[in-house]
Protein backbone atom coordinates (compact mmCIF):
# COMPACT_ATOMS: atom_id res chain seq x y z
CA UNK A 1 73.98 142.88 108.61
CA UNK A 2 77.53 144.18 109.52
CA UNK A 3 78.69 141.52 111.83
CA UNK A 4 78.26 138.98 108.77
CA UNK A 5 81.16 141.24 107.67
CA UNK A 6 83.09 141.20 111.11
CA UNK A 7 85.64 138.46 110.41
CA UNK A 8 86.43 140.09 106.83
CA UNK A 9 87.58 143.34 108.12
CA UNK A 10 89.66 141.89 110.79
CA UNK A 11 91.13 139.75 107.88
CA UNK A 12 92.51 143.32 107.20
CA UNK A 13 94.64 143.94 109.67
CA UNK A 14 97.39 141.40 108.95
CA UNK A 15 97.79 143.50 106.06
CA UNK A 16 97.85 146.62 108.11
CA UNK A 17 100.25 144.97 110.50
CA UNK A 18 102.17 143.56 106.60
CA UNK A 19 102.46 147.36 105.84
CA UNK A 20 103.55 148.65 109.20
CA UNK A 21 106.01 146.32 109.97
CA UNK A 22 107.48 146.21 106.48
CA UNK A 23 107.55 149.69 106.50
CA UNK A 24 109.47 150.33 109.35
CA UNK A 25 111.77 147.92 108.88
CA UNK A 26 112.51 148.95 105.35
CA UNK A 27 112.69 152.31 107.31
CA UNK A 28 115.38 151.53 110.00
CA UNK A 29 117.67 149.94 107.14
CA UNK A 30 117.33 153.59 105.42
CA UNK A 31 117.09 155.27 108.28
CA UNK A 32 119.86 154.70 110.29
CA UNK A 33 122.62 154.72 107.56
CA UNK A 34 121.47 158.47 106.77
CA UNK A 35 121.95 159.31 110.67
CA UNK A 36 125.43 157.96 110.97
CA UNK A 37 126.41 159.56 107.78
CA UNK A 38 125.00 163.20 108.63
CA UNK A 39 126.79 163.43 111.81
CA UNK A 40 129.53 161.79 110.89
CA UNK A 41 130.00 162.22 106.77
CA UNK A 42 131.78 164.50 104.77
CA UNK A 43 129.88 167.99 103.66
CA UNK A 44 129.20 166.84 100.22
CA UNK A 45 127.42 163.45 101.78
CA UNK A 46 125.76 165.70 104.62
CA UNK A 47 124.43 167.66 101.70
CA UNK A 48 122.87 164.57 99.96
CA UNK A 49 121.57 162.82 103.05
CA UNK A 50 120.28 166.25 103.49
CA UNK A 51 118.19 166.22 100.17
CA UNK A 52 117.02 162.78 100.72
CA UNK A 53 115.53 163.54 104.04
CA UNK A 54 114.06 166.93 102.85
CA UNK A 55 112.49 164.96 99.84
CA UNK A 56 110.25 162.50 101.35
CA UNK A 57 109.78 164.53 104.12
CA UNK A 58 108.16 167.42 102.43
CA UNK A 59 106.18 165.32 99.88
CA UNK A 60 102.71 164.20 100.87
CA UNK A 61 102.46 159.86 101.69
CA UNK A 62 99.77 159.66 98.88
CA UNK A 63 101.16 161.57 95.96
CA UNK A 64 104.60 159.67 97.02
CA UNK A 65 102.36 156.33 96.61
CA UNK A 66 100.92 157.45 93.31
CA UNK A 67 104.41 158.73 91.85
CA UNK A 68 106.26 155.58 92.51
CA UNK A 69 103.35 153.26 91.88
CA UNK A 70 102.22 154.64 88.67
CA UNK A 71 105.24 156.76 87.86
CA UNK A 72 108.90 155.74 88.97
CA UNK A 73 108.65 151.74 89.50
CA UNK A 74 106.97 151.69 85.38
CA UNK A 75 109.46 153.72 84.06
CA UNK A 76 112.46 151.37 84.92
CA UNK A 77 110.69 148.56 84.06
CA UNK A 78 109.63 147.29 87.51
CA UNK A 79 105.83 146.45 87.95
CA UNK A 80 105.21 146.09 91.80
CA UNK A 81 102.08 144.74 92.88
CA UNK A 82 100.19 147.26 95.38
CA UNK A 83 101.10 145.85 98.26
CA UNK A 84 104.83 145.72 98.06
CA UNK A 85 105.20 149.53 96.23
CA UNK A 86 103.29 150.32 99.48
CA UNK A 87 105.68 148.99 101.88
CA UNK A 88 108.71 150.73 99.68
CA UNK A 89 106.95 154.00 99.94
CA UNK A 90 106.15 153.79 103.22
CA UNK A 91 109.94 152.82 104.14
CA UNK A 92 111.39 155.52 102.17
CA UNK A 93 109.24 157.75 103.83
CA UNK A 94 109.84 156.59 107.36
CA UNK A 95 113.73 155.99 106.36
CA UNK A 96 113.57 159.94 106.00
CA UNK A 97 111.92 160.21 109.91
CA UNK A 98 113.78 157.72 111.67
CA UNK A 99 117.18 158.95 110.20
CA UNK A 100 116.21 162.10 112.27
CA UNK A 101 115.45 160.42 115.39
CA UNK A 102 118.58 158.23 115.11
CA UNK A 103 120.71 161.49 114.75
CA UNK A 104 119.29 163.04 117.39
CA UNK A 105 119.81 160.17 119.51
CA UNK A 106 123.35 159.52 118.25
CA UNK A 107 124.19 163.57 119.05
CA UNK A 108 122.86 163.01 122.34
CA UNK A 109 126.08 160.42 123.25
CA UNK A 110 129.03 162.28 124.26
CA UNK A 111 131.32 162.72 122.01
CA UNK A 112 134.14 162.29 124.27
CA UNK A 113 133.33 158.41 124.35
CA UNK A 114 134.24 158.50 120.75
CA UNK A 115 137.32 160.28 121.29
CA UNK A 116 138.33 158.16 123.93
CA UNK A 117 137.06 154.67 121.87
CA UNK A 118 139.95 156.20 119.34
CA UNK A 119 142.21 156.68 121.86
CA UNK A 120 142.20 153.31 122.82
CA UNK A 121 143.09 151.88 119.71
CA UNK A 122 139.75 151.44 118.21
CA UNK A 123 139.11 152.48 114.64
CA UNK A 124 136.36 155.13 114.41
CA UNK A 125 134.21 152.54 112.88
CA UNK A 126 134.25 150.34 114.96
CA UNK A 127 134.16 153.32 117.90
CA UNK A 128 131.00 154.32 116.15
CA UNK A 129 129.37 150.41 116.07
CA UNK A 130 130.59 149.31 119.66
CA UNK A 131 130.43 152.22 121.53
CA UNK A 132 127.52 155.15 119.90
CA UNK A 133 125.19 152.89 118.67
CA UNK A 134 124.15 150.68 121.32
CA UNK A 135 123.54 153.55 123.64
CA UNK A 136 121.77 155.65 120.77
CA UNK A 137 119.27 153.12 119.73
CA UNK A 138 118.50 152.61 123.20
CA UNK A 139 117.64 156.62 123.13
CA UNK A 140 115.80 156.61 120.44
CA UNK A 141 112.76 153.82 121.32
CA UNK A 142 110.55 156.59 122.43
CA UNK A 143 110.86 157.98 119.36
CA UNK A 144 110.40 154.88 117.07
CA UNK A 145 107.55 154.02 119.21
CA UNK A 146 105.96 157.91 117.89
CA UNK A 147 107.08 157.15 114.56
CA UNK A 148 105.38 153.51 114.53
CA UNK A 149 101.73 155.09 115.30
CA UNK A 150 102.24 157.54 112.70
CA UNK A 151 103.27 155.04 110.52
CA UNK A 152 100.24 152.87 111.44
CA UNK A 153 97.68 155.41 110.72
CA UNK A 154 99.37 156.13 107.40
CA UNK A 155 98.67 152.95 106.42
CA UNK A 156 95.30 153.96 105.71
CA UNK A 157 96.20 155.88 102.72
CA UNK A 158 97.33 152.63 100.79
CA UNK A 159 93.35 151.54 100.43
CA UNK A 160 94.16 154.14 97.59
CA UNK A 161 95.83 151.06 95.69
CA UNK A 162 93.73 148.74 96.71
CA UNK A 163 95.47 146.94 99.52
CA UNK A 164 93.33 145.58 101.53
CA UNK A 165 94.61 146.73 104.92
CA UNK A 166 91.66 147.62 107.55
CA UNK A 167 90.23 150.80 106.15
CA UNK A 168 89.88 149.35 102.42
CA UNK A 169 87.85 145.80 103.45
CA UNK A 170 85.59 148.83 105.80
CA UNK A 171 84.96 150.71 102.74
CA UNK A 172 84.00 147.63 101.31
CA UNK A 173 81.66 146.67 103.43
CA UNK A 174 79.99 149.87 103.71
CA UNK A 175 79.34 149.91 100.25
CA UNK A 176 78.02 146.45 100.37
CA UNK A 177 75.40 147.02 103.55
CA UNK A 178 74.93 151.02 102.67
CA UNK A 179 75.88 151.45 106.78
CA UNK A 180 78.78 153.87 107.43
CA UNK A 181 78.89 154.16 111.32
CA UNK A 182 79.48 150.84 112.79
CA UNK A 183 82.08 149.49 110.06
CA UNK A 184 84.05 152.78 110.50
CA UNK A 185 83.77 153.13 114.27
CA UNK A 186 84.71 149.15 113.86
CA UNK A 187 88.16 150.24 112.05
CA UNK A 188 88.72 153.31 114.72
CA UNK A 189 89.00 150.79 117.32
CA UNK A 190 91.56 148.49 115.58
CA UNK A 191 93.47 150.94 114.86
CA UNK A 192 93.28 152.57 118.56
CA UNK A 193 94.17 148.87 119.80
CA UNK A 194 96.81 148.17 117.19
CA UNK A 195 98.42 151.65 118.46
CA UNK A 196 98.23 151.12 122.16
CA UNK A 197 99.12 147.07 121.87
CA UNK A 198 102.36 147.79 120.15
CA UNK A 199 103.42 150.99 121.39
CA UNK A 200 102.85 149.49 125.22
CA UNK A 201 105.46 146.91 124.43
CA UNK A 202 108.03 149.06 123.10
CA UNK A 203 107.78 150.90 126.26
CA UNK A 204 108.07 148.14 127.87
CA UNK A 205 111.31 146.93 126.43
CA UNK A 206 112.47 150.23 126.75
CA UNK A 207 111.88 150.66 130.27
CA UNK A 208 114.49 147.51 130.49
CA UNK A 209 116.38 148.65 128.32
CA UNK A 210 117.09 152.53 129.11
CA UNK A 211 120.06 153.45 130.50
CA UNK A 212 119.88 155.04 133.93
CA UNK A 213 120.67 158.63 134.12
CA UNK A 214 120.78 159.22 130.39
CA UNK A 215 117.65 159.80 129.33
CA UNK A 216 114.05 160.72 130.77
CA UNK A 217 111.13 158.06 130.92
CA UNK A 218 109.41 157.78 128.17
């Protein structure tokens, strides 16, 4: 009776994949921002960054989820549908994450190829966009590719708003066939797939992309 229900929780994972990738995108555009500005920025926007990243880093994914969804988005007068408060959460949160392996990657370029980007003639800005970042977000893939499983498997806490990702349409069917063990063991392995799939190709590109002598393999 649970393969009737096959094709309905596959139907779930474009919505996993809807969450993940909005997620981390929403992330990076945080993210990366917050990295420049805490190794670069002035004390007082150190400090801030600071609090951000300590925020939704310390705050559990599904009271963050319930907060904003039933909490922060009302009480400005914005009514976000499940799906999309999801995907803000869950870039907020990873914004908070990636900033730190953005910084860590951006501290790991010399500094003296700043200094001498200056030197040249180059505005810091500039030094910083040319020169630092290419090299940094080439660092940091390995640790984007971490941070996209973890952001995968916290996708599963949005069935809590009734997305219907992969582990809500399981639930689902469970309840509707009274069988727990082949529906969830049926999610397990699209989630093991989703994680190996993607985070194979972003070692892929980053074993093209690496730069020699820099950095370790991934």
């Amino acid at each position: 009776m649970v393969w009737e229900y096959l094709s309905y929780i596959f139907w779930g994972v474009p919505w996993t994949l809807g969450l993940v990738g909005g997620g981390l995108a929403l992330g990076f555009i945080i993210g990366l921002p917050i990295a420049i500005g805490q190794v670069y920025g002035s004390k007082g926007l150190k400090a801030a960054l600071d609090m951000y990243v300590w925020f939704f880093r310390s705050t559990a994914l599904l009271v963050l989820l319930f907060l904003f969804f039933w909490g922060v988005f009302p009480a400005f007068g914005f009514k976000l549908d499940a799906l999309i408060c999801s995907i803000v959460v869950l870039g907020l949160r990873t914004g908070a994450y990636q900033s730190q392996i953005f910084r860590g990657a951006i501290e790991s370029v010399g500094e003296g190829q700043l200094i001498a980007a200056c030197a040249l003639g180059m505005s810091k800005l500039r030094g910083i966009y040319h020169i630092v970042l290419p090299q940094a977000l080439r660092i940091s893939l390995p640790g984007w590719s971490n941070e996209y499983a973890i952001i995968l498997k916290d996708s599963a806490i949005c069935f809590a708003l009734g997305v219907q990702e992969i582990l809500t349409r399981t639930r689902y069917v469970v309840m509707a066939t009274h069988e727990p063990l082949l529906p969830y063991f049926i999610a397990g392995a699209l989630f093991i797939v989703l994680t190996y799939g993607v985070t194979k190709i972003i070692n892929i590109v980053y074993e093209k992309a690496k730069i020699p002598g820099l950095v370790g393999r991934m």
